[in-house]
Protein backbone atom coordinates (compact mmCIF):
# COMPACT_ATOMS: atom_id res chain seq x y z
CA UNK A 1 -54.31 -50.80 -144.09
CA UNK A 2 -56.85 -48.48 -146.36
CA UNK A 3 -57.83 -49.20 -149.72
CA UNK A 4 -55.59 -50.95 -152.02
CA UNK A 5 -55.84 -50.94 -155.77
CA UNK A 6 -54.11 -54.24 -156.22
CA UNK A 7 -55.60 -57.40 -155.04
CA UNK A 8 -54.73 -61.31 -154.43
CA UNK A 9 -56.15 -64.60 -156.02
CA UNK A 10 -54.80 -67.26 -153.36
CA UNK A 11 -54.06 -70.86 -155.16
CA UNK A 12 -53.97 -73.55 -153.44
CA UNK A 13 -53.23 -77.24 -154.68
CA UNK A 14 -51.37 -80.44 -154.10
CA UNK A 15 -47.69 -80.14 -155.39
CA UNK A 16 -47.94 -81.06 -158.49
CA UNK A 17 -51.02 -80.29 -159.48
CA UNK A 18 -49.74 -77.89 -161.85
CA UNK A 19 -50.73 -74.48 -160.72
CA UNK A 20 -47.23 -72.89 -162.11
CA UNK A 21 -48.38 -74.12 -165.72
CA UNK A 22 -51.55 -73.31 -165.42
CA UNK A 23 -50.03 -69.50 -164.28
CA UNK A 24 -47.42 -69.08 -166.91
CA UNK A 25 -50.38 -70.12 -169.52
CA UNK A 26 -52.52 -67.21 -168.26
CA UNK A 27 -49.60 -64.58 -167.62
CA UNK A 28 -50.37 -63.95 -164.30
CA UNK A 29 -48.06 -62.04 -162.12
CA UNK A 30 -46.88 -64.93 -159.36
CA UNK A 31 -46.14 -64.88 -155.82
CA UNK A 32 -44.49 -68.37 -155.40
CA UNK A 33 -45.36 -69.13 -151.26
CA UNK A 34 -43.49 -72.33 -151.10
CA UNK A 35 -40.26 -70.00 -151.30
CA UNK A 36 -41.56 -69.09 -147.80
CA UNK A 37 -40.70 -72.29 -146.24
CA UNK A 38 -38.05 -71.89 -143.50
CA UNK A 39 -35.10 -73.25 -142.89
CA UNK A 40 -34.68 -76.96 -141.93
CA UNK A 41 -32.11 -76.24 -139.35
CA UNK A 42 -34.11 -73.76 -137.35
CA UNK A 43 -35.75 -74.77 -134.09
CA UNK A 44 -38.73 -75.67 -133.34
CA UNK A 45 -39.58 -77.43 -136.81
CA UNK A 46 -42.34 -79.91 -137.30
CA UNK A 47 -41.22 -84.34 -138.01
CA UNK A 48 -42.69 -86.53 -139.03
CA UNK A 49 -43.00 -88.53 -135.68
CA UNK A 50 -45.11 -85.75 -134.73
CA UNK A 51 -42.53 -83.97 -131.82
CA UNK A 52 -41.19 -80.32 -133.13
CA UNK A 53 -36.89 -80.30 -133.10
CA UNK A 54 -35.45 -78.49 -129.91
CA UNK A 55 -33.41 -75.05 -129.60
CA UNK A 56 -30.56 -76.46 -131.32
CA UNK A 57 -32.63 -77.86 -134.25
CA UNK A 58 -31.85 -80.56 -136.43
CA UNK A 59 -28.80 -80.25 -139.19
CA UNK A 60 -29.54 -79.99 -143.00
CA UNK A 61 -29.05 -83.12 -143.76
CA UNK A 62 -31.12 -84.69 -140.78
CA UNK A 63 -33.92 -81.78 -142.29
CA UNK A 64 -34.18 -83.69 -145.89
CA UNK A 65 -36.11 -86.86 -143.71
CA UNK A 66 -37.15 -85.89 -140.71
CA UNK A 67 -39.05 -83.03 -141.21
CA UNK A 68 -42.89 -82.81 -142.09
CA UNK A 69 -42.61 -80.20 -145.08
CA UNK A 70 -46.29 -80.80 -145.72
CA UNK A 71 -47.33 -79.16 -142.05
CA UNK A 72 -48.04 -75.36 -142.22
CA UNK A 73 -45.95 -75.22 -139.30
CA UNK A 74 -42.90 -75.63 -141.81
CA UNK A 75 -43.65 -72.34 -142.99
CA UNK A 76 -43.55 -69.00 -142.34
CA UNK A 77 -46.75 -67.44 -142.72
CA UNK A 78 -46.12 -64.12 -141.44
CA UNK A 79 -43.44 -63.36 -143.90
CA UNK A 80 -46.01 -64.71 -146.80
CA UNK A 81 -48.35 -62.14 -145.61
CA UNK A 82 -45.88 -59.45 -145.60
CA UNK A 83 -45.36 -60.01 -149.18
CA UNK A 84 -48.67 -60.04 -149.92
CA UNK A 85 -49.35 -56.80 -147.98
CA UNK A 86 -46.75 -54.99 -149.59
CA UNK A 87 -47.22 -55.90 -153.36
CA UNK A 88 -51.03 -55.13 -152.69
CA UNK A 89 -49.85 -51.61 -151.51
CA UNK A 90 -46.93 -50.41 -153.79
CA UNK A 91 -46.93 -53.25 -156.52
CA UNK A 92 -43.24 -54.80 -155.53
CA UNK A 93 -41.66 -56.83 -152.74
CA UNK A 94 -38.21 -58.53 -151.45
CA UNK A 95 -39.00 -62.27 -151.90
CA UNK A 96 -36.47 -65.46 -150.27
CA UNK A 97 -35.28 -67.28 -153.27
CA UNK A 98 -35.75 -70.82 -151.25
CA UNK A 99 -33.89 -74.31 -152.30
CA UNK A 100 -35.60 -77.17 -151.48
CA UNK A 101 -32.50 -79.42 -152.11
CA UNK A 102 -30.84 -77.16 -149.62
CA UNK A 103 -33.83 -76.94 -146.97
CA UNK A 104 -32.74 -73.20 -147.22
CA UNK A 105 -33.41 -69.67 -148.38
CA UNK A 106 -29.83 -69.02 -150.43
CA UNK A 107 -31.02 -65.46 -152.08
CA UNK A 108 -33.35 -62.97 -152.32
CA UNK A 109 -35.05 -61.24 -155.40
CA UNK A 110 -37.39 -58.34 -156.53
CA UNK A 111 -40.72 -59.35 -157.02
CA UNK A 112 -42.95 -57.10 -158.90
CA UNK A 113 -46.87 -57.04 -160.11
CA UNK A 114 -46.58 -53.79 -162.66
CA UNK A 115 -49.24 -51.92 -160.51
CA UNK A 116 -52.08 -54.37 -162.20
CA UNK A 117 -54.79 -55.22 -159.96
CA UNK A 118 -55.07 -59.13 -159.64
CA UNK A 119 -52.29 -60.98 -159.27
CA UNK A 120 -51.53 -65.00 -157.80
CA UNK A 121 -49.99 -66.21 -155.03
CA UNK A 122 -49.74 -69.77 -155.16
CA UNK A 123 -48.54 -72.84 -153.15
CA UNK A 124 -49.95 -75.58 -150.73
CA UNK A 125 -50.26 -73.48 -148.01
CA UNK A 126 -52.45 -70.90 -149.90
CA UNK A 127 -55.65 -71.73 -147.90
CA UNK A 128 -53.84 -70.35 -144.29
CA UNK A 129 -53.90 -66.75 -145.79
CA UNK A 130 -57.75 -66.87 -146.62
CA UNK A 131 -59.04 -65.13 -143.72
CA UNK A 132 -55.93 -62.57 -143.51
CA UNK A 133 -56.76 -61.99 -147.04
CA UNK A 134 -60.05 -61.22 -146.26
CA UNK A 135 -59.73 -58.90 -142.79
CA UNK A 136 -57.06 -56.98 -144.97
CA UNK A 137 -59.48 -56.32 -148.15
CA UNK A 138 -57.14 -57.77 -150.21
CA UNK A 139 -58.66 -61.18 -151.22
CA UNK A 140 -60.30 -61.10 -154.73
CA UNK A 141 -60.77 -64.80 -154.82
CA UNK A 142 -59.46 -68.13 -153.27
CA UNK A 143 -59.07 -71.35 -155.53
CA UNK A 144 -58.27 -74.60 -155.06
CA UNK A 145 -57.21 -76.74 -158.09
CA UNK A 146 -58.05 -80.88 -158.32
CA UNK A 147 -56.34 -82.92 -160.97
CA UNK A 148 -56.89 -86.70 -161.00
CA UNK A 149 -54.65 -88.60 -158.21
CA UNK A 150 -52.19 -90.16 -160.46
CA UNK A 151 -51.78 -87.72 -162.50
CA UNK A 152 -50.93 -85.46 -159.75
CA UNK A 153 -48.29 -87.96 -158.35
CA UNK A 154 -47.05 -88.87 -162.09
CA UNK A 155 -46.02 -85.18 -162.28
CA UNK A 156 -45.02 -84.32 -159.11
CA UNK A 157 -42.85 -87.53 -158.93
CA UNK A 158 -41.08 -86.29 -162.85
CA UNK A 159 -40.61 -83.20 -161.63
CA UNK A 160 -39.05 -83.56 -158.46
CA UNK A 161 -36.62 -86.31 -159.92
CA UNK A 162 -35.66 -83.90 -162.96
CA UNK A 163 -34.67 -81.34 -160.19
CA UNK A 164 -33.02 -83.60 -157.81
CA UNK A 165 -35.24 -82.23 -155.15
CA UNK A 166 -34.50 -84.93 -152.56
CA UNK A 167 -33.25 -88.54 -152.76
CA UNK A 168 -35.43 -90.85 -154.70
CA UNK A 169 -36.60 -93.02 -151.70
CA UNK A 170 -37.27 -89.87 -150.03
CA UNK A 171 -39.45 -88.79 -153.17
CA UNK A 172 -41.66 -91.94 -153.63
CA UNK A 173 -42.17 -92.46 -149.44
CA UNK A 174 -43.37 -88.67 -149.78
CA UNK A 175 -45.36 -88.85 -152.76
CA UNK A 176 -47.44 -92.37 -152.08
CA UNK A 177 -48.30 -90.16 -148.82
CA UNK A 178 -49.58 -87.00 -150.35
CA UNK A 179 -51.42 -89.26 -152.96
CA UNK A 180 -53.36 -91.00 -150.04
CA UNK A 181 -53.68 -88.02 -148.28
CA UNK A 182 -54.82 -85.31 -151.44
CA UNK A 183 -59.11 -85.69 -150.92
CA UNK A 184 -58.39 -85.20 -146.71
CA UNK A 185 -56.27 -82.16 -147.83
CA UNK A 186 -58.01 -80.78 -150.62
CA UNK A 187 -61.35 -81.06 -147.80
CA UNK A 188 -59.15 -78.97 -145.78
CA UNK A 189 -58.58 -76.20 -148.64
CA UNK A 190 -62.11 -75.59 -148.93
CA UNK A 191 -63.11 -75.73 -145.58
CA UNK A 192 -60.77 -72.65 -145.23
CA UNK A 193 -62.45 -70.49 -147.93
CA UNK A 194 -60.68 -72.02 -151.29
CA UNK A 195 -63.20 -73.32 -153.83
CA UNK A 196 -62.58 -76.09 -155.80
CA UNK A 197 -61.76 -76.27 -159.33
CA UNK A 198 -60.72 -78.48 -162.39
CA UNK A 199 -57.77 -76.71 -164.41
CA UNK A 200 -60.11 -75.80 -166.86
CA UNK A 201 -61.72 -73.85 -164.53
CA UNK A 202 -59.17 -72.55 -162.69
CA UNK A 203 -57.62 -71.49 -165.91
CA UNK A 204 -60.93 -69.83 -167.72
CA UNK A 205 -61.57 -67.97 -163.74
CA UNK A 206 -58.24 -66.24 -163.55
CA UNK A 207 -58.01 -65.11 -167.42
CA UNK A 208 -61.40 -63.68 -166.54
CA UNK A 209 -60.14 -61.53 -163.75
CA UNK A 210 -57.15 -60.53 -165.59
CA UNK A 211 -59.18 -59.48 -169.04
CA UNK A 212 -61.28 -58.02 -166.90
CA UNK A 213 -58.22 -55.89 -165.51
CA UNK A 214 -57.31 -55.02 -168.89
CA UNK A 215 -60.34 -53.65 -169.43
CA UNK A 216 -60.70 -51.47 -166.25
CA UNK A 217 -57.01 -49.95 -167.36
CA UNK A 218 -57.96 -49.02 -170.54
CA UNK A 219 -61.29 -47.16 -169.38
CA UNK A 220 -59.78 -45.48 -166.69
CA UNK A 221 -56.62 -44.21 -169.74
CA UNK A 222 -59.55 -43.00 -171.41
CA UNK A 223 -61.37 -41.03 -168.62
């Protein structure tokens, strides 16, 4: 694609580390990737006993405990990418509207970014879109954000039982995971471009890009 006047911050994090927060405190424009995720029931999905389910998939139901939502192969990168393309070119884009209680897309919405030129896409898959980003000339910066463990899994754990994301034994076998597994993972994020940052940080380097935004709009309405 040529040059694009609109560009992407990719943030990555554990779930819960409170990157939509941190987003809607700094009123950036969000591309939500975990509504990318695709549908429990379709083949070839990725459980947790490390096999992928066969042509006939496994049902809904089975899809709430059996399958490894934390493996990229749960998710459809291509389709993230598409998004990103487009609202980097024209400034909107058809985004799933995905339920996680459902393990299923159930809608589909109009996302866009108002023609600015930074906006956020966001999610724990982030860091696969890196070097796409980059070949495309569409990556303005790459962030991973780092909270303290507990307080990670205190908030993921509140939210997810607030919105009856999955059963509760599901939720705290799931969460004691990610909690031991959030410094390999976070590793993993940066070794794939992301750079790490407190929220502080991550907060102070986004408002930056965006102010600095502002400012480019309201030179070029005076030129």
């Amino acid at each position: 694609m040529g040059p694009v006047s609109t560009r992407v911050i990719l943030l990555a994090g554990p779930s819960g580390s409170g990157k939509t927060s941190l987003l809607r405190r700094c009123g950036a424009h969000r591309l939500k990737l975990d509504d990318f995720y695709r549908d429990g029931d379709e083949p070839g999905m990725p459980l947790l006993d490390g096999t992928f389910s066969g042509a006939d998939g496994v049902s809904r139901a089975e899809a709430m405990s059996a399958i490894d939502w934390d493996n990229p192969a749960s998710w459809d990168a291509d389709r993230a990418m598409t998004a990103i393309l487009e609202l980097c070119a024209t400034g909107s884009t058809t985004v799933p509207v995905y339920s996680i209680r459902d393990n299923a897309t159930v809608d589909y919405t109009t996302l866009d970014v108002d023609a600015l030129p930074v906006y956020v896409a966001e999610g724990v898959f982030a860091a696969e879109l890196v070097d796409r980003c980059r070949e495309a000339g569409v990556l303005a910066d790459a962030l991973v954000l780092r909270r303290p463990r507990l307080q990670t899994w205190w908030f993921r754990l509140r939210r997810d039982l607030a919105e009856h994301r999955k059963p509760i034994h599901v939720l705290l076998r799931r969460g004691l995971r990610l909690t031991r597994e959030e410094p390999a993972k976070i590793a993993g994020w940066v070794a794939k471009g992301c750079r790490p940052v407190d929220r502080a940080e991550c907060e102070a380097i986004i408002t930056e890009y965006l102010s600095a935004d502002v400012q480019q709009s309201r030179a070029d309405d005076a030129a």
